[in-house]
C-alpha atoms as a PDB file:
ATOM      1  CA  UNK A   1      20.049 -42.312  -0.069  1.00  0.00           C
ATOM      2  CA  UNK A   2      22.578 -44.419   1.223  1.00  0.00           C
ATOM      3  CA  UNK A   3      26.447 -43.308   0.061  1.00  0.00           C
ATOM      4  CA  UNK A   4      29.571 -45.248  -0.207  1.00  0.00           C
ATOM      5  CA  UNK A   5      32.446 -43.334   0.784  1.00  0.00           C
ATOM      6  CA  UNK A   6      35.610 -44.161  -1.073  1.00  0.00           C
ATOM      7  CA  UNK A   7      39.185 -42.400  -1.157  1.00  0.00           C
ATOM      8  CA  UNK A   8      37.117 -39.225  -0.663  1.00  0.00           C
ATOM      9  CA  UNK A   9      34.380 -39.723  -2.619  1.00  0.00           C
ATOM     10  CA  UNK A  10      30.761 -40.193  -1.207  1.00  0.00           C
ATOM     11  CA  UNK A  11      28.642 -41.980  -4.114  1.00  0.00           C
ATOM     12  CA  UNK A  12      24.929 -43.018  -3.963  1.00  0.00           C
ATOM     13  CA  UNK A  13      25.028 -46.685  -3.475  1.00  0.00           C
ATOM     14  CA  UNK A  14      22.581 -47.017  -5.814  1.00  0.00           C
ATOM     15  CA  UNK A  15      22.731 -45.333  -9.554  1.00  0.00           C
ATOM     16  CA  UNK A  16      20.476 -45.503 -12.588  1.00  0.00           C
ATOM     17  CA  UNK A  17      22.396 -47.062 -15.543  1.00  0.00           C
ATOM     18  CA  UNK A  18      21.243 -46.210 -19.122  1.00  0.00           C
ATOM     19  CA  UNK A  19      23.494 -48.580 -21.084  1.00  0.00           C
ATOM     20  CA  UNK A  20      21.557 -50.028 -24.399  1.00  0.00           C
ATOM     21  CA  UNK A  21      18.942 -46.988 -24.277  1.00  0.00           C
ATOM     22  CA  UNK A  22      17.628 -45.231 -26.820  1.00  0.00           C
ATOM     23  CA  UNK A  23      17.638 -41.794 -26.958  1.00  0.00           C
ATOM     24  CA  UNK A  24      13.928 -42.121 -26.489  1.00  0.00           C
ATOM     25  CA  UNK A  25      14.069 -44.533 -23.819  1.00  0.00           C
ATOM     26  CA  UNK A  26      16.745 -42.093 -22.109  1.00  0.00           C
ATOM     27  CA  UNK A  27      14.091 -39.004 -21.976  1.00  0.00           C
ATOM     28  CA  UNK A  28      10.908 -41.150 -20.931  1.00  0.00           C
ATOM     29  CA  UNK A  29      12.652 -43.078 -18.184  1.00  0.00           C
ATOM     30  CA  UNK A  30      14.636 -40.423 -16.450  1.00  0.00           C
ATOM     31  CA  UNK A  31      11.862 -38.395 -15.068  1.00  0.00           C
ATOM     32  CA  UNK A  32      10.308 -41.377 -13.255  1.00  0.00           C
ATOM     33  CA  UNK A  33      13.974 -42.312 -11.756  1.00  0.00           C
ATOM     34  CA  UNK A  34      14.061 -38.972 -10.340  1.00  0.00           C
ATOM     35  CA  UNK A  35      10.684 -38.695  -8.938  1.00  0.00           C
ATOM     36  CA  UNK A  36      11.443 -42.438  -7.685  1.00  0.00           C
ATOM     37  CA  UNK A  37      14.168 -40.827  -5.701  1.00  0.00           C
ATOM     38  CA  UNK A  38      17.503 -41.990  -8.118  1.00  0.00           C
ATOM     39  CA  UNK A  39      20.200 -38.997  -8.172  1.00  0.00           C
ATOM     40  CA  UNK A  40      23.129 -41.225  -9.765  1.00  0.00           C
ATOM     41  CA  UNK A  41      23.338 -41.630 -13.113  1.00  0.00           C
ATOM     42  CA  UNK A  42      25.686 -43.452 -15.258  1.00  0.00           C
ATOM     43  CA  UNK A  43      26.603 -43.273 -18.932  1.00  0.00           C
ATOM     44  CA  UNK A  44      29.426 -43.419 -21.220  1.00  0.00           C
ATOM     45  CA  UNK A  45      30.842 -41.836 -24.552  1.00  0.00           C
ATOM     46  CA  UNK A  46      30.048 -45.319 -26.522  1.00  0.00           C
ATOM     47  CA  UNK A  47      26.159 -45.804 -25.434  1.00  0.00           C
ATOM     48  CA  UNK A  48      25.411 -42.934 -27.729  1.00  0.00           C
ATOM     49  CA  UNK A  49      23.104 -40.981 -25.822  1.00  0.00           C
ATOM     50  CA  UNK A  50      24.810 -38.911 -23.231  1.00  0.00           C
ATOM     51  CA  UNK A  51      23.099 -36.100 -24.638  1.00  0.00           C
ATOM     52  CA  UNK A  52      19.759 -37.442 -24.462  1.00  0.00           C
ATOM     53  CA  UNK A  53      20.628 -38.014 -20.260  1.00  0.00           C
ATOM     54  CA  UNK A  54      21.762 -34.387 -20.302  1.00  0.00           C
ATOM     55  CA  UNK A  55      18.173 -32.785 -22.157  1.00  0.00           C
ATOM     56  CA  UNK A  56      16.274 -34.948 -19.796  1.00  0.00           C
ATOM     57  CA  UNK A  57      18.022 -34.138 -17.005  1.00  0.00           C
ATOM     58  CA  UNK A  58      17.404 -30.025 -17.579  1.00  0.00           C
ATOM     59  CA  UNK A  59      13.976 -30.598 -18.653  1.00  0.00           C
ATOM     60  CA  UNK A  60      13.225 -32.425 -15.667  1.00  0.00           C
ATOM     61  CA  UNK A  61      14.386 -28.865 -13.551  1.00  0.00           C
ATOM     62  CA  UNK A  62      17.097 -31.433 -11.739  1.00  0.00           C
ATOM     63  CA  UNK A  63      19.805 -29.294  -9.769  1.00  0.00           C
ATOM     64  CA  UNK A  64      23.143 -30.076 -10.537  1.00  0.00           C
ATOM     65  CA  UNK A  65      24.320 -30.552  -7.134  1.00  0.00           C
ATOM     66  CA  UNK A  66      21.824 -32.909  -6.069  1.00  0.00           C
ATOM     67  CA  UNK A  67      23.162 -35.036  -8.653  1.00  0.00           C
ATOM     68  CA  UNK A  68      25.997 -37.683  -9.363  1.00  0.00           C
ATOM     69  CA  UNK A  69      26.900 -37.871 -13.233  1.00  0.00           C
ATOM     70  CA  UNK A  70      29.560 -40.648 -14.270  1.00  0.00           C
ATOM     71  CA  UNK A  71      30.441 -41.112 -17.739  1.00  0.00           C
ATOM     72  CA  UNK A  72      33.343 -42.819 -19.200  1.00  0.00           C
ATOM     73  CA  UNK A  73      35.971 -42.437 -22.040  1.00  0.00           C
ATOM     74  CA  UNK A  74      35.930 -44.722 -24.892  1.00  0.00           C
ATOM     75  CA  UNK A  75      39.031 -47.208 -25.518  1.00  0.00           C
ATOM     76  CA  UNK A  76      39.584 -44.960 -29.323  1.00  0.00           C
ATOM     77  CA  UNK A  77      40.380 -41.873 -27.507  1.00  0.00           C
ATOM     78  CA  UNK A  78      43.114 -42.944 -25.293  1.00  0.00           C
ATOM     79  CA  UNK A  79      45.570 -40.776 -26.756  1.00  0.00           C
ATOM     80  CA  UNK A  80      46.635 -37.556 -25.957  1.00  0.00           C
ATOM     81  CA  UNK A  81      44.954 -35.441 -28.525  1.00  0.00           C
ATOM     82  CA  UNK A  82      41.957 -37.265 -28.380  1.00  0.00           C
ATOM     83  CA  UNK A  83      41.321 -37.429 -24.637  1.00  0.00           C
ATOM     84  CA  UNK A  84      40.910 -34.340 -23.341  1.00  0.00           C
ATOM     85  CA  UNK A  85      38.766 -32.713 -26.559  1.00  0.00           C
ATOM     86  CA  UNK A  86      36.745 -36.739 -26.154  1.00  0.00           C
ATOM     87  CA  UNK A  87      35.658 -35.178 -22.273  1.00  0.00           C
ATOM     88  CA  UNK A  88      34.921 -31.793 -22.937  1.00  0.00           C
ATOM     89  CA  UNK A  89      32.347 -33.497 -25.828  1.00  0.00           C
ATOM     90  CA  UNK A  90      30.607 -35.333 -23.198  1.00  0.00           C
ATOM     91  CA  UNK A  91      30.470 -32.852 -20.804  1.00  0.00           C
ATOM     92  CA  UNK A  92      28.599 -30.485 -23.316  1.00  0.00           C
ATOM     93  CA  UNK A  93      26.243 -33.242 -24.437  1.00  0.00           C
ATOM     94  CA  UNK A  94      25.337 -33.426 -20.590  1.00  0.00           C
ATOM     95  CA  UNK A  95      25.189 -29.640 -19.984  1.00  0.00           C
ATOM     96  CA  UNK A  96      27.539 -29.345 -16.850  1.00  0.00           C
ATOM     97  CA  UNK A  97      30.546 -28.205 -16.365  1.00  0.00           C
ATOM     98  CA  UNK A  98      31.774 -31.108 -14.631  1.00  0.00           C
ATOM     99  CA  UNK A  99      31.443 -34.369 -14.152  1.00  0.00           C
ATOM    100  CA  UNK A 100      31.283 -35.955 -10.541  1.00  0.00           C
ATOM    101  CA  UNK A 101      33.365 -39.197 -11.603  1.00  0.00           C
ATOM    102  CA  UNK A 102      34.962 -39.989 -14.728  1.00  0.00           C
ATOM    103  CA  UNK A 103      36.007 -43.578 -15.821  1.00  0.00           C
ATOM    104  CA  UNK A 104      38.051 -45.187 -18.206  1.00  0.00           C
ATOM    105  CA  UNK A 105      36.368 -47.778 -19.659  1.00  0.00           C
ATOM    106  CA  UNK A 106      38.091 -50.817 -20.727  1.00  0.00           C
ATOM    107  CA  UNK A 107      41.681 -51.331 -20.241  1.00  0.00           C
ATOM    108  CA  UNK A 108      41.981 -52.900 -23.563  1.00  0.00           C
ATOM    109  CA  UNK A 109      45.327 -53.608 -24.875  1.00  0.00           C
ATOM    110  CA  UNK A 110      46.410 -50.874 -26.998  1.00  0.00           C
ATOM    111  CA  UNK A 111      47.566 -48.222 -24.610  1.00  0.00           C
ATOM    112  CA  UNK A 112      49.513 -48.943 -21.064  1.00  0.00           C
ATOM    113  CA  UNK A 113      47.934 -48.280 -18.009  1.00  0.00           C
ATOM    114  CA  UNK A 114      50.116 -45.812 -17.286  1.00  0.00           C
ATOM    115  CA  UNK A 115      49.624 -43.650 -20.226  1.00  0.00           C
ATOM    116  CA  UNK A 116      45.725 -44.203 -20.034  1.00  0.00           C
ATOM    117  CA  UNK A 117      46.006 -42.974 -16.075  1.00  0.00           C
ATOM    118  CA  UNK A 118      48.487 -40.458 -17.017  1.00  0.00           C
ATOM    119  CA  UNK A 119      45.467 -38.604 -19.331  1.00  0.00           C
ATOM    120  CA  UNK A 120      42.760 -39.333 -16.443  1.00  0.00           C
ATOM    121  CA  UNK A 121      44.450 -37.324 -14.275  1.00  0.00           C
ATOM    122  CA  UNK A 122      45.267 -34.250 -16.675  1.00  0.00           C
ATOM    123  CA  UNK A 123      41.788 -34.248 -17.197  1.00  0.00           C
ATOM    124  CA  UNK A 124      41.326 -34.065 -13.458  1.00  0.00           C
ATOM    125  CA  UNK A 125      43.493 -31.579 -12.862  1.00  0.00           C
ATOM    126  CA  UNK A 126      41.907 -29.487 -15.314  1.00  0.00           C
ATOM    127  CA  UNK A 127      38.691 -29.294 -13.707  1.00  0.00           C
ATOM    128  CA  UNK A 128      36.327 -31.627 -15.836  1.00  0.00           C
ATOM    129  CA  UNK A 129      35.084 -34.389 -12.926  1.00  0.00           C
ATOM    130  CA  UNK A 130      35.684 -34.166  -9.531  1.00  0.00           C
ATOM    131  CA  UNK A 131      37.120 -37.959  -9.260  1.00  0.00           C
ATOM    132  CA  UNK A 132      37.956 -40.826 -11.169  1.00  0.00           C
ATOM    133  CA  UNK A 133      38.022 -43.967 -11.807  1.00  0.00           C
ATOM    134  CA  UNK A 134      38.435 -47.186 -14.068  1.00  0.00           C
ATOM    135  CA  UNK A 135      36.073 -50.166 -15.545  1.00  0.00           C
ATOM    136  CA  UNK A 136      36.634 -53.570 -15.870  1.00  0.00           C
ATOM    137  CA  UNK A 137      40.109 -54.011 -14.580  1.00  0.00           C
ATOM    138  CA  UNK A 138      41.422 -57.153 -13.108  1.00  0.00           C
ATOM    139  CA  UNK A 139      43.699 -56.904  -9.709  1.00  0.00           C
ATOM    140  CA  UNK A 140      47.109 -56.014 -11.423  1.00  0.00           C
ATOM    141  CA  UNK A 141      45.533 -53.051 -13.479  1.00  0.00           C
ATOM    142  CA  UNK A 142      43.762 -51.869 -10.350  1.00  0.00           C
ATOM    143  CA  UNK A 143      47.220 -51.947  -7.804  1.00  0.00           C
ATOM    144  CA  UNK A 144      48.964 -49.961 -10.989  1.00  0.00           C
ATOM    145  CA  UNK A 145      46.231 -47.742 -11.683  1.00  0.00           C
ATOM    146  CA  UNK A 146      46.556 -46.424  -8.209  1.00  0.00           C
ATOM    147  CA  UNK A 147      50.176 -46.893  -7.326  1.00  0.00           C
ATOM    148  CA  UNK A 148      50.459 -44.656 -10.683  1.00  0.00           C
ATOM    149  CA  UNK A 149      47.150 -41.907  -9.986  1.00  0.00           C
ATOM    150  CA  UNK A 150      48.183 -38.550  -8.773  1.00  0.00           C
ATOM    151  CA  UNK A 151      44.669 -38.314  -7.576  1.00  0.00           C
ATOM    152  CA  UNK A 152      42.617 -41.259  -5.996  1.00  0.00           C
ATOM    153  CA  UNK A 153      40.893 -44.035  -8.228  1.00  0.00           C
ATOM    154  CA  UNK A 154      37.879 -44.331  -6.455  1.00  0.00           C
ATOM    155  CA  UNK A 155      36.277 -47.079  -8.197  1.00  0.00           C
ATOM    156  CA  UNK A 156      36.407 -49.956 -10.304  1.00  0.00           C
ATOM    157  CA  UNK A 157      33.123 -50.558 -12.460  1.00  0.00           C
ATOM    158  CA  UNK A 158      32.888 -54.178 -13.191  1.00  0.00           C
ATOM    159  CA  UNK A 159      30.456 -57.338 -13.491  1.00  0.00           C
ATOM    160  CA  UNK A 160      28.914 -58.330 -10.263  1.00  0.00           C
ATOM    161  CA  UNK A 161      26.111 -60.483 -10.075  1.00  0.00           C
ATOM    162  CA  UNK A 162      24.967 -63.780  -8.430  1.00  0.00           C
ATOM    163  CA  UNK A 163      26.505 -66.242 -10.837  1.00  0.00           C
ATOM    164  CA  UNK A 164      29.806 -64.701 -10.593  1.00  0.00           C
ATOM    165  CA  UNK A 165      32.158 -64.475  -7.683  1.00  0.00           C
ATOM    166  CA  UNK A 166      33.519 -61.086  -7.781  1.00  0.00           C
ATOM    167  CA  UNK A 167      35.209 -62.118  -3.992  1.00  0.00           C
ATOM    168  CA  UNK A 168      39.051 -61.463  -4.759  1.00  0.00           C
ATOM    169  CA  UNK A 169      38.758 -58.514  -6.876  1.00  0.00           C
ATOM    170  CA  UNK A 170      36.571 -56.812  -3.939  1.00  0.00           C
ATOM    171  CA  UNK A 171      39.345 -57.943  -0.939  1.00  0.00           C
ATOM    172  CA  UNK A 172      41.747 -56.317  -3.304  1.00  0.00           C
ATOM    173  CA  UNK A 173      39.589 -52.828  -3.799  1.00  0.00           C
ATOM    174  CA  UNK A 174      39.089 -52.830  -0.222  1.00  0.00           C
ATOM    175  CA  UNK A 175      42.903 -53.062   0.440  1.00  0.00           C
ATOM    176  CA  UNK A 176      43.396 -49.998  -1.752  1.00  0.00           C
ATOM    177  CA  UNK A 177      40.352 -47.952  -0.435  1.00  0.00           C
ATOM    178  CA  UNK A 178      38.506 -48.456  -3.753  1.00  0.00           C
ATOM    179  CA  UNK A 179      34.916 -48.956  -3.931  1.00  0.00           C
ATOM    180  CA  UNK A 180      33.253 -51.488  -6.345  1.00  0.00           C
ATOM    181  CA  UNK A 181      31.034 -50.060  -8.569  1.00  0.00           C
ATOM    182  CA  UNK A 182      28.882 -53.466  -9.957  1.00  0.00           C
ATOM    183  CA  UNK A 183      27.364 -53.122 -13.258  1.00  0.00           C
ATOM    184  CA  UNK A 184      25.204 -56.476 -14.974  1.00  0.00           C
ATOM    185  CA  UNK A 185      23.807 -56.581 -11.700  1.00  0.00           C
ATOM    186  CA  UNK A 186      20.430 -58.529 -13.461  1.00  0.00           C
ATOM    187  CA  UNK A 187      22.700 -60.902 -14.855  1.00  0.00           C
ATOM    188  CA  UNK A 188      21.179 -60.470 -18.491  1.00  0.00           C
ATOM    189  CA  UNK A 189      17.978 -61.290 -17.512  1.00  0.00           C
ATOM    190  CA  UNK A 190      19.164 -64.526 -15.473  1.00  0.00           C
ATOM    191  CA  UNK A 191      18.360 -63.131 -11.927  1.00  0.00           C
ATOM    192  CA  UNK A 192      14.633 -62.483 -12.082  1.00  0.00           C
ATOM    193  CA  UNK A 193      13.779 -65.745 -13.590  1.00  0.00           C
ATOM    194  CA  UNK A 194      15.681 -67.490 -10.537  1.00  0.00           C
ATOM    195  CA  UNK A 195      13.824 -69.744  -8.123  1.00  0.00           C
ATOM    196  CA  UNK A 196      16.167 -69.758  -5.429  1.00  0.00           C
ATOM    197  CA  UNK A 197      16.353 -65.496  -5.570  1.00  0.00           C
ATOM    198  CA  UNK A 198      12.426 -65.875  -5.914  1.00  0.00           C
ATOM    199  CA  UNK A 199      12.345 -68.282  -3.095  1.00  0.00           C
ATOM    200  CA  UNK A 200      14.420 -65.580  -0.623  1.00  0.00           C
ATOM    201  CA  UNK A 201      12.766 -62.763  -2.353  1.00  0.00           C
ATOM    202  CA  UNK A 202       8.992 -64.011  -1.222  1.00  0.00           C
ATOM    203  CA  UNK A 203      10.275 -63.752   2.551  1.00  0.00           C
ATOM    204  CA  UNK A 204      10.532 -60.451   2.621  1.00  0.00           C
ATOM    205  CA  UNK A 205       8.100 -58.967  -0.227  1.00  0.00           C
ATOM    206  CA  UNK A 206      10.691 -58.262  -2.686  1.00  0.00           C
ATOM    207  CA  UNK A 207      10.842 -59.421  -6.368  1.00  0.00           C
ATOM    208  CA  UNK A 208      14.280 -61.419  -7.163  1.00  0.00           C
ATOM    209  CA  UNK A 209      15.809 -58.559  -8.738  1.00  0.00           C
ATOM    210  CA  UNK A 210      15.469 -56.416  -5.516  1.00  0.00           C
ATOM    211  CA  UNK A 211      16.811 -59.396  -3.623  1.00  0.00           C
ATOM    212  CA  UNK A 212      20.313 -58.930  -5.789  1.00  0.00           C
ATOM    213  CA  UNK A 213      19.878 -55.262  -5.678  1.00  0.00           C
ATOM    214  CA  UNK A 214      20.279 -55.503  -1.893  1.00  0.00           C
ATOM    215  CA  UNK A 215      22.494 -58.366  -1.698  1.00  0.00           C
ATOM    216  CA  UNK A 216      24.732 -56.275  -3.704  1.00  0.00           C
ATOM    217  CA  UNK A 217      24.067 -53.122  -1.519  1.00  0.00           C
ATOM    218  CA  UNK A 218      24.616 -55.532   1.393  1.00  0.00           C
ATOM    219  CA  UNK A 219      28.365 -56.191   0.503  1.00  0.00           C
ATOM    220  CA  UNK A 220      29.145 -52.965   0.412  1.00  0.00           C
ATOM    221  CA  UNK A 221      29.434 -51.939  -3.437  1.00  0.00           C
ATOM    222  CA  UNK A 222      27.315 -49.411  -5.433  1.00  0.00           C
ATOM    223  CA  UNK A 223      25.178 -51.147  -7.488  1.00  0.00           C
ATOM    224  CA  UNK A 224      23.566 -49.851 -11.068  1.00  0.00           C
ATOM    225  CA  UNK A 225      20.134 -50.601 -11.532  1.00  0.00           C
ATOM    226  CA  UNK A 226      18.263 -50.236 -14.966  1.00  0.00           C
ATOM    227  CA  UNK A 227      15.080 -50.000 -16.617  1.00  0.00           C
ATOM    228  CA  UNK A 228      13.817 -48.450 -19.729  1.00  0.00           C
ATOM    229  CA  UNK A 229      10.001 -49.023 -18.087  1.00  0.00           C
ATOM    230  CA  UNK A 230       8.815 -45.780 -16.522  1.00  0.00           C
ATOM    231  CA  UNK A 231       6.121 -48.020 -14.653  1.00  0.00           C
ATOM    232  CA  UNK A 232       9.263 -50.147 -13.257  1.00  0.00           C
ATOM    233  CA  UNK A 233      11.774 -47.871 -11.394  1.00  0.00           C
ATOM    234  CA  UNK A 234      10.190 -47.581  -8.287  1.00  0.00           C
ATOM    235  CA  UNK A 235      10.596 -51.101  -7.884  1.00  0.00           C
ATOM    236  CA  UNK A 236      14.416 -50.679  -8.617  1.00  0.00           C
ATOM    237  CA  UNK A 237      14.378 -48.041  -5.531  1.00  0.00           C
ATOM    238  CA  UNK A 238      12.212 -49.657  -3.596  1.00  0.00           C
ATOM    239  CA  UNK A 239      15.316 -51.641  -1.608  1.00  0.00           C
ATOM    240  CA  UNK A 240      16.070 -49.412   1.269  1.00  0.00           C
ATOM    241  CA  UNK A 241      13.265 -50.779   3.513  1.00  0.00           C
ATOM    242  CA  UNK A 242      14.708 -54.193   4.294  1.00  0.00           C
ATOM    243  CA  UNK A 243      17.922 -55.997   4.449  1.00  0.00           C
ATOM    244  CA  UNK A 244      18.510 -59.531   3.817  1.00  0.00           C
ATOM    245  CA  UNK A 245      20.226 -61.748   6.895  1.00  0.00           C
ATOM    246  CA  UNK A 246      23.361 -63.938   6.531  1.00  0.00           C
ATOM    247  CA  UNK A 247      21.761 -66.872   5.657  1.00  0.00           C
ATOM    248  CA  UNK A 248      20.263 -65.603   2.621  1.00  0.00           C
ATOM    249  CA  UNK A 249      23.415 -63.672   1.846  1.00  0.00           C
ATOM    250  CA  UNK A 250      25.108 -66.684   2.083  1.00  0.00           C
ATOM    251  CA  UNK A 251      22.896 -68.735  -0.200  1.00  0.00           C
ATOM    252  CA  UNK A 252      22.718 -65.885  -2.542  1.00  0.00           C
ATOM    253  CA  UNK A 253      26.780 -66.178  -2.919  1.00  0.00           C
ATOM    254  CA  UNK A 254      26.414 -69.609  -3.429  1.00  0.00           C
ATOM    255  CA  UNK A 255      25.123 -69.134  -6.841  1.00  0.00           C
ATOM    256  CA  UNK A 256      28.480 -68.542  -8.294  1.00  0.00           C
ATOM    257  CA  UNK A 257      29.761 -70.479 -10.818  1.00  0.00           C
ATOM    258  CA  UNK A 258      33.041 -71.295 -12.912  1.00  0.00           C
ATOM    259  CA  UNK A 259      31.117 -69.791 -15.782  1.00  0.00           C
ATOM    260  CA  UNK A 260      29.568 -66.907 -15.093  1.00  0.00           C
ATOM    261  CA  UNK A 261      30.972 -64.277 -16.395  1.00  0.00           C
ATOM    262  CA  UNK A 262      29.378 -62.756 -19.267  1.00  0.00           C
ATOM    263  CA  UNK A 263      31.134 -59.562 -20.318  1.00  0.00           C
ATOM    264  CA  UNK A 264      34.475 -60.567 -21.975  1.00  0.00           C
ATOM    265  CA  UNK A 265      34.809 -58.627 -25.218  1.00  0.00           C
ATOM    266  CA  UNK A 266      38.162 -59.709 -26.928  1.00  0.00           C
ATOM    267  CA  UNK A 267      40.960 -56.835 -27.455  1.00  0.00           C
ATOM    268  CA  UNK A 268      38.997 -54.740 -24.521  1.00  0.00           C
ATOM    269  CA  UNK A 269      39.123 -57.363 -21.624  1.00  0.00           C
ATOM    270  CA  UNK A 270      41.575 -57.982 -19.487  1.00  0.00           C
ATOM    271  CA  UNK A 271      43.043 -61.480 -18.714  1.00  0.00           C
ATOM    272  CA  UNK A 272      40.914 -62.211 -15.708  1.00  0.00           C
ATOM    273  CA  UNK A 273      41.788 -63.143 -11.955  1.00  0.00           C
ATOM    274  CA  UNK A 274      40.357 -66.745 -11.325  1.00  0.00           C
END
């Protein structure tokens, strides 16, 4: 598997994602992402069903340290009695010890950045996840969430997809030594219907959503594939074996537009770089 290596972190460029799963979904799926060859998984306190990840995960026979577990912390437990006992909850529902990265989820506009980074790294410190890391913050949030970290912010989960030119925020991550973690990658169901990502996929054997899977891979950020279809995940893996040249990658940016951003929930998002 290939890694991305950020502020001393080394994270499988490619994770499975189980956002809007069922529990059910959760326990059928997993096996068949870990025969497929997926070792990253990614959840979080509000999709309900870290505890489903965790039973399939130990029925399965997975060892632990073959594996990369992120969850993240909801925006209602950003205070300091809520935190902490909010992390030690998910960690039992997912039957380790640890987590490998913990995130905070939205920045929302509550709590200051400070304060929320100030209870990521206590966590830290005490031994829950070995790194951490935020979601869905624009370029001023990121520079203050690390100027402010004790330890290293290694990532910064957001949208990234063809229609939307993630660009800036990615110059800025690289500046700080941040990876991009890219999460919508499918565009909610945009990318596979699209001619020209058919028309580039067809040249090398790939469907449209591999296409963006590796064009994603391609620019350097860990991507977060997803499927609740047993019968589909190798296809999600299946994007190690080719890589797209600069002419496609090229087109492939091209895609962007003003409005493509999809994930904006009010009183959670930030405002947004433009």
């Amino acid at each position: 598997m290939q890694t991305v290596k950020a502020n001393g972190a080394e994270i499988p460029a490619l994770g499975f994602g189980v956002f809007r799963m069922s529990d059910e979904e959760v326990e059928r799926v997993v096996p068949a992402a870990l025969e497929a060859g997926f070792r990253h998984f990614d959840t979080a306190q509000i999709y309900r069903n870290e505890a489903a990840l965790g039973r399939a995960l130990q029925a399965a026979g997975a060892r632990r340290d073959d594996l990369f577990l992120t969850t993240k912390v909801w925006v209602d437990k950003y205070s300091p009695d809520l935190f902490a006992a909010s992390v030690d909850e998910s960690l039992e529902k997912l039957k380790v010890e640890k987590v490998d990265l913990l995130l905070l989820h939205w920045p929302a506009d509550q709590v200051a950045i400070g304060d929320q980074i100030e209870m990521l790294n206590a966590v830290q410190a005490a031994g829950k996840t070995r790194f951490i890391g935020v979601s869905n913050q624009n370029i001023a949030q990121l520079r203050e969430s690390v100027q402010r970290s004790q330890a290293p912010i290694v990532t910064n989960q957001i949208e990234v997809h063809p229609y939307l030119d993630q660009s800036a925020m990615a110059a800025a991550a690289r500046e700080l030594g941040v990876a991009i973690t890219a999460y919508y990658a499918m565009a909610d169901g945009k990318v596979p219907r699209d001619p020209e990502l058919q028309r580039i996929g067809a040249k090398y054997g790939k469907t449209a959503a591999q296409v963006t899977l590796r064009w994603l891979i391609q620019l350097g950020h860990i991507v977060l594939s997803k499927t609740a279809k047993p019968e589909r995940v190798p296809e999600n893996f299946a994007v190690f074996d080719f890589a797209l040249d600069d002419g496609d990658m090229a087109a492939i940016a091209k895609l962007a537009r003003p409005d493509g951003r999809i994930v904006s929930p009010a009183g959670l998002a930030p405002v947004w770089d433009k």
